[in-house]
C-alpha atoms as a PDB file:
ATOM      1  CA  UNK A   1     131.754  95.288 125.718  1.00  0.00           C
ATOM      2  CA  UNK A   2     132.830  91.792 124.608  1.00  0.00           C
ATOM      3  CA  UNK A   3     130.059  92.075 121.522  1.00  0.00           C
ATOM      4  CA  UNK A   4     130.365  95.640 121.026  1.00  0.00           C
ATOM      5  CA  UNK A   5     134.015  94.655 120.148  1.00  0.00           C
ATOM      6  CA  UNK A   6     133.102  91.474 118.569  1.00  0.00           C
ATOM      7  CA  UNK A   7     131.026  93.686 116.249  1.00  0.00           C
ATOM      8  CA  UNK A   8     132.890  96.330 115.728  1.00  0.00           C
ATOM      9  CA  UNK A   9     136.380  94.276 114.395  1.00  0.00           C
ATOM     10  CA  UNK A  10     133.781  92.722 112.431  1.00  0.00           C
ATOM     11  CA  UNK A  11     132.329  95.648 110.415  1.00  0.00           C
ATOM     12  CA  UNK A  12     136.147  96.551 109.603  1.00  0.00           C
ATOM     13  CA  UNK A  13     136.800  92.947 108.181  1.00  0.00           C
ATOM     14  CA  UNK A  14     133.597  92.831 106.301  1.00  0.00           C
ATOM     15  CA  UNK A  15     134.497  96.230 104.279  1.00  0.00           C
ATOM     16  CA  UNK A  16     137.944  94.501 103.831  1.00  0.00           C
ATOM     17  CA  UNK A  17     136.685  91.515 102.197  1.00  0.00           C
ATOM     18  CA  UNK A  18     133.677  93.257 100.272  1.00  0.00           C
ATOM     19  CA  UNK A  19     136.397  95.657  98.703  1.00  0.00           C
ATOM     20  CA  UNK A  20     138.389  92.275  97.717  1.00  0.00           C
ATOM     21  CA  UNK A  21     135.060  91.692  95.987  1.00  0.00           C
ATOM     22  CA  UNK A  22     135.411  88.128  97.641  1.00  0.00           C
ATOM     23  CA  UNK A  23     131.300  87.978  98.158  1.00  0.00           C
ATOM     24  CA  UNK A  24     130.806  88.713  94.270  1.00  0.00           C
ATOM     25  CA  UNK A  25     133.083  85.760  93.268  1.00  0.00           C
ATOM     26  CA  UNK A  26     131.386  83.280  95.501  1.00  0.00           C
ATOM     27  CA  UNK A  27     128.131  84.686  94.454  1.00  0.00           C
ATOM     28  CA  UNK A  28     128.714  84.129  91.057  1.00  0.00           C
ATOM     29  CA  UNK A  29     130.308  80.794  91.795  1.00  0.00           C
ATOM     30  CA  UNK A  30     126.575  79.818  93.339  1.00  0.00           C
ATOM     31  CA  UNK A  31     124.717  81.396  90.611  1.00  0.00           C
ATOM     32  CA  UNK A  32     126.486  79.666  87.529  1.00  0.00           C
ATOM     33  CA  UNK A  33     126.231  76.312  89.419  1.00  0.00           C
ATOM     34  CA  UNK A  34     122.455  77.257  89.707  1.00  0.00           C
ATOM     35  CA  UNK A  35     122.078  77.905  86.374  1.00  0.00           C
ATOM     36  CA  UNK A  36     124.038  75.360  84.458  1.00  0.00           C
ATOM     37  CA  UNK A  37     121.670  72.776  86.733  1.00  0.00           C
ATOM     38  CA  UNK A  38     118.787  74.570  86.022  1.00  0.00           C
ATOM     39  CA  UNK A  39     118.868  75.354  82.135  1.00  0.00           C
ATOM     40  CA  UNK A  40     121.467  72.767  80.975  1.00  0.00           C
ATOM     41  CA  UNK A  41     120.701  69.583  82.916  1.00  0.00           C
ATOM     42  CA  UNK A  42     117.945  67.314  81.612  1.00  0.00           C
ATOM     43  CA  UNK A  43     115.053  68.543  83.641  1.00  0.00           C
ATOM     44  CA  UNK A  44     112.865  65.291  82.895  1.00  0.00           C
ATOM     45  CA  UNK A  45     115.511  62.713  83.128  1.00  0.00           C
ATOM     46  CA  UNK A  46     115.183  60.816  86.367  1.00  0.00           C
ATOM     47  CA  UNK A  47     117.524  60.487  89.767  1.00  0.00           C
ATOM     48  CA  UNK A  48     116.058  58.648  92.032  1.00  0.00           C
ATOM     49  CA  UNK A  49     112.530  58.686  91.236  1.00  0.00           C
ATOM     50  CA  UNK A  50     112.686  62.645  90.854  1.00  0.00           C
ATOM     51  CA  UNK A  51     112.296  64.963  88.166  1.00  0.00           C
ATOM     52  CA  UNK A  52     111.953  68.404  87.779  1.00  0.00           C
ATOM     53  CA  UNK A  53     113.153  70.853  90.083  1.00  0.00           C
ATOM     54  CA  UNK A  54     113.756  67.605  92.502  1.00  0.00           C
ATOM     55  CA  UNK A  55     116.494  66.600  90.084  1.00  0.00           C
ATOM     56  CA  UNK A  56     118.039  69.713  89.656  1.00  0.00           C
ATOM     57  CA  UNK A  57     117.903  70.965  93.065  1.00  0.00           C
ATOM     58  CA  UNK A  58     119.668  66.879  93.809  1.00  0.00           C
ATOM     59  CA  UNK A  59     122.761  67.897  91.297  1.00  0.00           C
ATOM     60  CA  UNK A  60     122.919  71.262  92.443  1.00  0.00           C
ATOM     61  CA  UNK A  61     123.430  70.098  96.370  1.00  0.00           C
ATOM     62  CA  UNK A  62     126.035  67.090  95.350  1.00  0.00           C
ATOM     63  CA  UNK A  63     128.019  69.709  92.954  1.00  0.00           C
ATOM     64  CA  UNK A  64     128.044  72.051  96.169  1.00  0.00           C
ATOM     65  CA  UNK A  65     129.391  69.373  98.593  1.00  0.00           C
ATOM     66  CA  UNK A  66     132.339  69.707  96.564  1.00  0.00           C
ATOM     67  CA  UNK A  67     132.813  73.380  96.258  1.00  0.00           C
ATOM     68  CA  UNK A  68     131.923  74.566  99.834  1.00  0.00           C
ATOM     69  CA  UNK A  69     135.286  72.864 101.660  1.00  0.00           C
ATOM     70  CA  UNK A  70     137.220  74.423  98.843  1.00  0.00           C
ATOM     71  CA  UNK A  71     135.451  77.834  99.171  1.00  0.00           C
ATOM     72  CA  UNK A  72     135.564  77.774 103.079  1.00  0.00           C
ATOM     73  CA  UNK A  73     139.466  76.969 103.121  1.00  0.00           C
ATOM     74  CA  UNK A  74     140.238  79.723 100.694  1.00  0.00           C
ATOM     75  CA  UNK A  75     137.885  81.655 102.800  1.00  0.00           C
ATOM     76  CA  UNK A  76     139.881  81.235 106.225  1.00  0.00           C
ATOM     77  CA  UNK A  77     142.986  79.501 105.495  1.00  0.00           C
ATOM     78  CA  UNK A  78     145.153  82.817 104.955  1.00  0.00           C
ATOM     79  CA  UNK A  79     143.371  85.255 107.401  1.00  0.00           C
ATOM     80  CA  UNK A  80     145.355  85.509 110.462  1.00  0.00           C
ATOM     81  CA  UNK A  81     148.479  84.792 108.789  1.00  0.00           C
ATOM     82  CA  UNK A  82     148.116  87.168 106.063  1.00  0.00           C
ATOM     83  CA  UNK A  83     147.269  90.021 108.824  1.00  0.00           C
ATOM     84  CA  UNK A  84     150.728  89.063 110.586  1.00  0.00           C
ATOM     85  CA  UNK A  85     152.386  89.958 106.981  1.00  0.00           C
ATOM     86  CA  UNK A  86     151.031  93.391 105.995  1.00  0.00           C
ATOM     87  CA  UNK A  87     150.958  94.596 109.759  1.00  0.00           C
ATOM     88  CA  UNK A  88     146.824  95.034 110.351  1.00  0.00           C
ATOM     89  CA  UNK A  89     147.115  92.231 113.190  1.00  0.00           C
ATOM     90  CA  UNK A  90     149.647  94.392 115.395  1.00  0.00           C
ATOM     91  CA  UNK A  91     147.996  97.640 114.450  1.00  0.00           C
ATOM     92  CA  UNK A  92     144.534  96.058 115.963  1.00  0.00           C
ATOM     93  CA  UNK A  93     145.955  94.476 118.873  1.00  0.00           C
ATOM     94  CA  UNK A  94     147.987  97.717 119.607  1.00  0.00           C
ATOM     95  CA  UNK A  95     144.872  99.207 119.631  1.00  0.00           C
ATOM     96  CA  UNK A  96     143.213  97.309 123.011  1.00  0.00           C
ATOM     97  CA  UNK A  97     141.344  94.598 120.359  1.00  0.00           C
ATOM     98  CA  UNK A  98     141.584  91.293 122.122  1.00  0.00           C
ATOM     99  CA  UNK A  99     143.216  88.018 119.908  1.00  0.00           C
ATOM    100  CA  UNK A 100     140.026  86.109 120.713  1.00  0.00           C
ATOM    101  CA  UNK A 101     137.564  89.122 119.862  1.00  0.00           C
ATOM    102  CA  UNK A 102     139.612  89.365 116.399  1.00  0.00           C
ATOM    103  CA  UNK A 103     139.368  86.011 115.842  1.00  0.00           C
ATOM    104  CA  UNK A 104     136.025  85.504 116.430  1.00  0.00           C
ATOM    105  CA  UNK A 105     134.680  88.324 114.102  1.00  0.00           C
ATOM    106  CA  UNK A 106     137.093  87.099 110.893  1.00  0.00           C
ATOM    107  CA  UNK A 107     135.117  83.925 111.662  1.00  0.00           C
ATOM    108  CA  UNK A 108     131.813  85.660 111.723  1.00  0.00           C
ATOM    109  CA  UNK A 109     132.157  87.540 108.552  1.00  0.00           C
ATOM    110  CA  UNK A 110     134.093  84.717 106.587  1.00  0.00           C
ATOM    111  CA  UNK A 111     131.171  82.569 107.852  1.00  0.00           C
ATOM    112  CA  UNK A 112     128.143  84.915 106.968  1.00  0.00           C
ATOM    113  CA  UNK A 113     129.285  86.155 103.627  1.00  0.00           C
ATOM    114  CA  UNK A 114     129.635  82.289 102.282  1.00  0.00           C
ATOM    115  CA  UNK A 115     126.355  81.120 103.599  1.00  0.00           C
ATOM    116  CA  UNK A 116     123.968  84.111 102.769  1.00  0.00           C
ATOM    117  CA  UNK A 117     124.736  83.649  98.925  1.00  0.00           C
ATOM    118  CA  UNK A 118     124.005  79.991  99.174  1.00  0.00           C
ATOM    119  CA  UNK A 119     120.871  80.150 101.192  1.00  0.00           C
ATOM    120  CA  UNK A 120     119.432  83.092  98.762  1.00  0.00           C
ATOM    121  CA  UNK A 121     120.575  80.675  95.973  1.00  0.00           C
ATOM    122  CA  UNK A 122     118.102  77.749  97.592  1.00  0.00           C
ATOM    123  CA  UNK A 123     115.124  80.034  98.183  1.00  0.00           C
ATOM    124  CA  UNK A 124     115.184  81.850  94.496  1.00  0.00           C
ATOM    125  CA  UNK A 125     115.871  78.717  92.355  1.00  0.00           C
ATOM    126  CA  UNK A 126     112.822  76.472  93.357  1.00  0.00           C
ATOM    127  CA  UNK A 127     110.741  79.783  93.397  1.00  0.00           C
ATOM    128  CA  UNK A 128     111.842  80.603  90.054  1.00  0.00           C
ATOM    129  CA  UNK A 129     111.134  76.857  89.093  1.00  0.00           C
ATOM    130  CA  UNK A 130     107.521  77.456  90.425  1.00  0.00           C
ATOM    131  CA  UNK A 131     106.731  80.857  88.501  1.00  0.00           C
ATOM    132  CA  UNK A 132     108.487  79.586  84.778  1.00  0.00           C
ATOM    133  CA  UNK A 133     107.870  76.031  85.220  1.00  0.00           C
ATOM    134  CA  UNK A 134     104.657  75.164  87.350  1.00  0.00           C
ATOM    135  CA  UNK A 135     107.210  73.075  89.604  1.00  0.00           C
ATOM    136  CA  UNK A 136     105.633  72.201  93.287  1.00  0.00           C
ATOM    137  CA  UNK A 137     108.856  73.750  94.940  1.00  0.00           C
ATOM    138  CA  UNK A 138     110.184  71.096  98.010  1.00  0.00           C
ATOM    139  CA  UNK A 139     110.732  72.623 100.911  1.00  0.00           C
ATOM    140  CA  UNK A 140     111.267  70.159 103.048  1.00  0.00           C
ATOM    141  CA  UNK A 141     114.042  69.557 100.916  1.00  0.00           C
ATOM    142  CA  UNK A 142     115.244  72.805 100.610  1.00  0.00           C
ATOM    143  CA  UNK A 143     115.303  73.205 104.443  1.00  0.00           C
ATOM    144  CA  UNK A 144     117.503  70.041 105.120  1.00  0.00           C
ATOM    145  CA  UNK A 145     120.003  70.956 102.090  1.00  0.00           C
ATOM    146  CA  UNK A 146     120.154  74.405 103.354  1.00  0.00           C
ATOM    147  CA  UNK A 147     121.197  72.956 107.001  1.00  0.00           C
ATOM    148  CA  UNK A 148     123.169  70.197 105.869  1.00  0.00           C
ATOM    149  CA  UNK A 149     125.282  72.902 103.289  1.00  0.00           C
ATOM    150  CA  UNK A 150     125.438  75.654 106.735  1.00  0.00           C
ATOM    151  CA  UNK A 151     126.961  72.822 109.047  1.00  0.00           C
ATOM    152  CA  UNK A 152     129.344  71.503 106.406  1.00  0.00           C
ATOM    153  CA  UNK A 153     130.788  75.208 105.579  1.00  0.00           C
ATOM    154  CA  UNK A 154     131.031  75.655 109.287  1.00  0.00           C
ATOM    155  CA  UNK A 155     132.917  72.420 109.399  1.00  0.00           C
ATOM    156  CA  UNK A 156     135.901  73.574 107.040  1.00  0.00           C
ATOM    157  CA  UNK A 157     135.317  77.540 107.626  1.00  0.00           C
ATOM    158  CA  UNK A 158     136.317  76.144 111.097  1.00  0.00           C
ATOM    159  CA  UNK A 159     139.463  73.870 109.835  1.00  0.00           C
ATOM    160  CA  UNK A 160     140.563  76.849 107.781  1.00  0.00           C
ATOM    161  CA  UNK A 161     140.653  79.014 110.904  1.00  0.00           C
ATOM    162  CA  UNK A 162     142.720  76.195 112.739  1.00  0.00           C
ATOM    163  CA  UNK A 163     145.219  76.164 109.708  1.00  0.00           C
ATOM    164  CA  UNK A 164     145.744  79.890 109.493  1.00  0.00           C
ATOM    165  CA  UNK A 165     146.358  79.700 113.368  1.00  0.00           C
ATOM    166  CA  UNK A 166     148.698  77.269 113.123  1.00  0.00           C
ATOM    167  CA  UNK A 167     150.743  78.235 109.937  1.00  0.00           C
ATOM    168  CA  UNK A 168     152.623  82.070 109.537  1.00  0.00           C
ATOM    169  CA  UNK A 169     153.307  81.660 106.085  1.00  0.00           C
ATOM    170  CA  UNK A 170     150.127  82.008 103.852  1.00  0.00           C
ATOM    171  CA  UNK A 171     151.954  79.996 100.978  1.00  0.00           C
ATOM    172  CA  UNK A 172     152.322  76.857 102.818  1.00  0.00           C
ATOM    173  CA  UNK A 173     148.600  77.453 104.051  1.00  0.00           C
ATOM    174  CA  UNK A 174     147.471  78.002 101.131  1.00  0.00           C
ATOM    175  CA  UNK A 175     149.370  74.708  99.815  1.00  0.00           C
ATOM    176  CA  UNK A 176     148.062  73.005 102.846  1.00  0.00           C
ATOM    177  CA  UNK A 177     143.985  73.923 102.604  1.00  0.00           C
ATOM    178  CA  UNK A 178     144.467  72.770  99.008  1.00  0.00           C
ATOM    179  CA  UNK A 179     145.597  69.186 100.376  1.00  0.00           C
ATOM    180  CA  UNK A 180     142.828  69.196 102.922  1.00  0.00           C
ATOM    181  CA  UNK A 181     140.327  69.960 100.284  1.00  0.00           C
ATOM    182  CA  UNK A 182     141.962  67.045  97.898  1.00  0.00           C
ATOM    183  CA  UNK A 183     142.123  64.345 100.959  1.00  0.00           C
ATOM    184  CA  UNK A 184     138.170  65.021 101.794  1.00  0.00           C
ATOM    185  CA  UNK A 185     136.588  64.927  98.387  1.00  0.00           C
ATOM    186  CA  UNK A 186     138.949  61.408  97.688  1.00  0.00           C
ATOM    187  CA  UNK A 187     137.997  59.786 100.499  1.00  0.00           C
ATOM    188  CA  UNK A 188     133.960  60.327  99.373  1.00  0.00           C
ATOM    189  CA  UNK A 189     135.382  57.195  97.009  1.00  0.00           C
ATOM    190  CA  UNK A 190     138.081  56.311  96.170  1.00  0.00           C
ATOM    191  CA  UNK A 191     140.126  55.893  98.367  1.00  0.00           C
ATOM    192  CA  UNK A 192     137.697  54.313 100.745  1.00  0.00           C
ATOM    193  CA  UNK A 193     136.989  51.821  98.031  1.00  0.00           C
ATOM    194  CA  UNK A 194     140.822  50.875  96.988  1.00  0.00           C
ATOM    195  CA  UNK A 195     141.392  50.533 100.547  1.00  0.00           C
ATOM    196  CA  UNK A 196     138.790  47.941 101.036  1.00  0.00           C
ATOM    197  CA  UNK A 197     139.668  46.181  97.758  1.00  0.00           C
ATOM    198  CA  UNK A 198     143.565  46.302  98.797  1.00  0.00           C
ATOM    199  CA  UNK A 199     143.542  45.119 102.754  1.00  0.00           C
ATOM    200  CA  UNK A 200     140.027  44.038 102.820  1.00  0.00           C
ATOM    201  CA  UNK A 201     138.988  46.216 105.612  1.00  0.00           C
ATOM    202  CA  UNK A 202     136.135  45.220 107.713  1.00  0.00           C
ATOM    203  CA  UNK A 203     132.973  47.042 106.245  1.00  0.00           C
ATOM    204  CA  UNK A 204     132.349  48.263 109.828  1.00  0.00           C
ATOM    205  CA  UNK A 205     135.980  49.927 109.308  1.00  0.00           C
ATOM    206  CA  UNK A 206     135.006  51.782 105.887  1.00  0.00           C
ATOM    207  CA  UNK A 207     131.801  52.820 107.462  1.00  0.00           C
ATOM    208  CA  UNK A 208     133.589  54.215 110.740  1.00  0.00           C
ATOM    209  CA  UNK A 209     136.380  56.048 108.192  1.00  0.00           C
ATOM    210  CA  UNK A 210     133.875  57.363 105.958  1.00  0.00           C
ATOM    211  CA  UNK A 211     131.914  59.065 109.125  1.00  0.00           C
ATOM    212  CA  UNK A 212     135.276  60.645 109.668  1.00  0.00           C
ATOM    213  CA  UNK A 213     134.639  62.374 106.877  1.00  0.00           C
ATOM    214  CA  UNK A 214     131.876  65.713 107.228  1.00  0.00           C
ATOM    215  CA  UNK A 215     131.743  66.003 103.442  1.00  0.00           C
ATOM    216  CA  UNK A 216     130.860  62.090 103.301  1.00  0.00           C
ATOM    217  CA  UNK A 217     128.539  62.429 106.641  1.00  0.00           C
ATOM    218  CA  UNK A 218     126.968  65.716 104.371  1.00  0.00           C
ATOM    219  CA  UNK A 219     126.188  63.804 100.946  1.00  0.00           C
ATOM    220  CA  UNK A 220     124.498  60.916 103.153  1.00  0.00           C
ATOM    221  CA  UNK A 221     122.471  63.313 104.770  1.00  0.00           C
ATOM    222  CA  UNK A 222     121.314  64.611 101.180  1.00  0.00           C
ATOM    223  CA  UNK A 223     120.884  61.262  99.698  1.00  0.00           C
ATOM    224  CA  UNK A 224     118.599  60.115 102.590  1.00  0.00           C
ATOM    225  CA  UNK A 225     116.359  62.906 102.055  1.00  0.00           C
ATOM    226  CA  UNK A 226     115.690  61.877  98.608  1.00  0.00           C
ATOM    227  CA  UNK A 227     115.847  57.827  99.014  1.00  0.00           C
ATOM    228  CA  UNK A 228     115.205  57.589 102.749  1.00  0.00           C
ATOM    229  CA  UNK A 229     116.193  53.302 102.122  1.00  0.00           C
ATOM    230  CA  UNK A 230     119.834  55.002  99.611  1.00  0.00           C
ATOM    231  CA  UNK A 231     119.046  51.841  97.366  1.00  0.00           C
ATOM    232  CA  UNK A 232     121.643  53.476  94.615  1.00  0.00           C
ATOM    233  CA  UNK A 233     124.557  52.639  97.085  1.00  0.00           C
ATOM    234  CA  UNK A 234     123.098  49.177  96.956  1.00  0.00           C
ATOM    235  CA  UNK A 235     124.060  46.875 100.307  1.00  0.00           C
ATOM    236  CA  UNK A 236     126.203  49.469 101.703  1.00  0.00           C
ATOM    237  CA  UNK A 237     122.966  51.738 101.740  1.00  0.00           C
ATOM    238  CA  UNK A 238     121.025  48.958 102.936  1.00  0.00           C
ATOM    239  CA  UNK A 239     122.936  48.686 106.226  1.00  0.00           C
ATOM    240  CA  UNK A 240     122.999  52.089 107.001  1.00  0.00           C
ATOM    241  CA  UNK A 241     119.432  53.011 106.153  1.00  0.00           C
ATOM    242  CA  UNK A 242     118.844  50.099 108.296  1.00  0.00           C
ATOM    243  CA  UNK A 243     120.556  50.773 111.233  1.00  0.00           C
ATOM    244  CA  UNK A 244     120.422  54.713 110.943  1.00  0.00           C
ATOM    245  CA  UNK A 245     117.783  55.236 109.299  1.00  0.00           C
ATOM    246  CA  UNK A 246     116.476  58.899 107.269  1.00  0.00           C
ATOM    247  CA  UNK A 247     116.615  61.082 110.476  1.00  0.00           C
ATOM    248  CA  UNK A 248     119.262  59.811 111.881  1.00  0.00           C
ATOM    249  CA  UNK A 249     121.722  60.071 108.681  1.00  0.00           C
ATOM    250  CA  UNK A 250     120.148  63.750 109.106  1.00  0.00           C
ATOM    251  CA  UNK A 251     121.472  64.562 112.519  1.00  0.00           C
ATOM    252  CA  UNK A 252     124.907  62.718 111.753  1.00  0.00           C
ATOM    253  CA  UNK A 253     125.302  65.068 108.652  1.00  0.00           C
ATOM    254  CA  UNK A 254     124.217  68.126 110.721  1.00  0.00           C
ATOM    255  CA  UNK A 255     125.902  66.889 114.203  1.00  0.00           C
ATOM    256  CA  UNK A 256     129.561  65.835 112.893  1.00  0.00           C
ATOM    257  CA  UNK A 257     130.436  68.841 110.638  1.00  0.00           C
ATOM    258  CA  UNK A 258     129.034  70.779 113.753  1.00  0.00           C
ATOM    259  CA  UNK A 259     131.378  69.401 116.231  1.00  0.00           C
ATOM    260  CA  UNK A 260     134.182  68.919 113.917  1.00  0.00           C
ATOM    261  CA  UNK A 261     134.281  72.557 113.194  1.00  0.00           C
ATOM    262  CA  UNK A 262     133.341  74.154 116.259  1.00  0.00           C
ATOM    263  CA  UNK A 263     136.379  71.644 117.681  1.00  0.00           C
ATOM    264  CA  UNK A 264     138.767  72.560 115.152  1.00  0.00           C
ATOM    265  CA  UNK A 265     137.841  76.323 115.852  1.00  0.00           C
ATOM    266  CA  UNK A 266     138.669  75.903 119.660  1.00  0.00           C
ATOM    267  CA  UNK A 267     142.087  74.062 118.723  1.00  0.00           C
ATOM    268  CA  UNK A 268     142.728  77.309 115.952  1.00  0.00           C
ATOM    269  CA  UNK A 269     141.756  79.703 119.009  1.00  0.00           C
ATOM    270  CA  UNK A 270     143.879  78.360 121.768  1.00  0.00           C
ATOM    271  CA  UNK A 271     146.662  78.416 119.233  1.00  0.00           C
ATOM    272  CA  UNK A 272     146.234  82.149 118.053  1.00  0.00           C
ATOM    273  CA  UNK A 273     145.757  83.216 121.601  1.00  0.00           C
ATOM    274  CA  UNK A 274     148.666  81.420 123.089  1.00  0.00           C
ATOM    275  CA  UNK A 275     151.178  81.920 119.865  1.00  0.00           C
ATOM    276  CA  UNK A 276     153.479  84.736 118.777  1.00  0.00           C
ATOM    277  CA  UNK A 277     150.255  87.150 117.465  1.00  0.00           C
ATOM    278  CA  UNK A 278     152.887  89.525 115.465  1.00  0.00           C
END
């Protein structure tokens, strides 16, 4: 009963957010990123010792990092407060659907319909690549950018579930995904960096606060894959290829956005359950 309910408040939200035309936007969103890589991009200038579909499918995954927090949080941010505005939310609950069965299916749908487009993205650029181009397609690669891109989207699909939870008005989420999504791409850098150079931090300190960070723990997961000793972050990558090493920057890019999500999920859950649902 608990799936057959599960799936069933999930079928009603996914004709919802297809008739939003939500899954068309984000598709297109993955698409022109593909080909503005693909066809504008230099495809014989060199990152990292790569060319070719290695370099594009490189850009592609670092312009991504960027765009699936902000795409999750839009996703998710304004779900369960929006439903408390226009009345669905007390019409399904009135209705025997249970809070956590609700929940769980906007988080399955919001989930699915991000990562199908992306993962159809990774499969039909390199094979395009290898029909028009006579580019060996990496799929190794391909495989560890597709998990690395699935963990970090469950990572802030999760956050944006907590924040909707947590907030009734869909303004101030809205306001406040924005600020989550601003406060994780600047701590990638700078502020990291004019943190150290103000209070000279311990580097053991920037490496702990960057880890903090699932879309930093992501993009060192990529850049392993393609420079397993990350000699373009110079001593800094030194240390950590080091000490970590390829596999395990892998599993700490897969692993934290993982646990960070499914954490801020159970936070977002306890707090829809337990709050005033209508």
């Amino acid at each position: 009963m608990r799936r057959a309910e599960i799936a069933a408040l999930a079928r009603l939200d996914a004709r919802e957010v297809l008739r939003s035309r939500w899954p068309v936007v984000v598709s297109s969103l993955y698409g022109a990123l593909a080909v503005i890589f693909a066809f504008a991009a230099t495809r014989e200038s060199a990152v990292l010792g790569f060319t070719g579909v290695g370099r594009v499918l490189l850009s592609l995954a670092h312009a991504l990092l960027l765009l699936l927090p902000l795409l999750a949080l839009a996703a998710t941010s304004q779900t369960l407060n929006r439903a408390r505005e226009d009345g669905s939310l007390e019409l399904l609950l009135g209705h025997s659907a249970s809070s956590s069965g609700y929940y769980s299916a906007v988080t399955l749908v919001r989930l699915t319909l991000l990562a199908l487009p992306l993962v159809a993205i990774w499969i039909a650029l390199p094979l395009l690549a290898r029909i028009f181009f006579a580019d060996p397609v990496p799929w190794s690669s391909i495989v560890r950018t597709v998990l690395v891109s699935c963990a970090l989207l469950w990572a802030f699909v999760g956050l944006g579930m907590a924040l909707s939870a947590h907030v009734t008005n869909t303004a101030k989420s809205a306001i406040l995904g924005l600020l989550v999504w601003a406060a994780t791409v600047s701590l990638l850098d700078f502020a990291l960096i004019g943190a150290l150079l103000q209070w000279r931090i311990h580097a053991a300190t920037v490496f702990l606060l960057a880890g903090i960070n699932p879309v930093q723990c992501a993009r060192l997961a990529l850049l392993a894959g393609h420079d397993p000793e990350l000699s373009s972050f110079g001593p800094v990558g030194f240390y950590l290829a080091q000490h970590l090493g390829a596999n395990g920057l892998l599993a700490l890019g897969i692993g934290w956005p993982v646990l960070f999500g499914t954490v801020a999920w159970l936070v977002g859950l306890r707090r829809f359950r337990s709050g005033d649902l209508v």
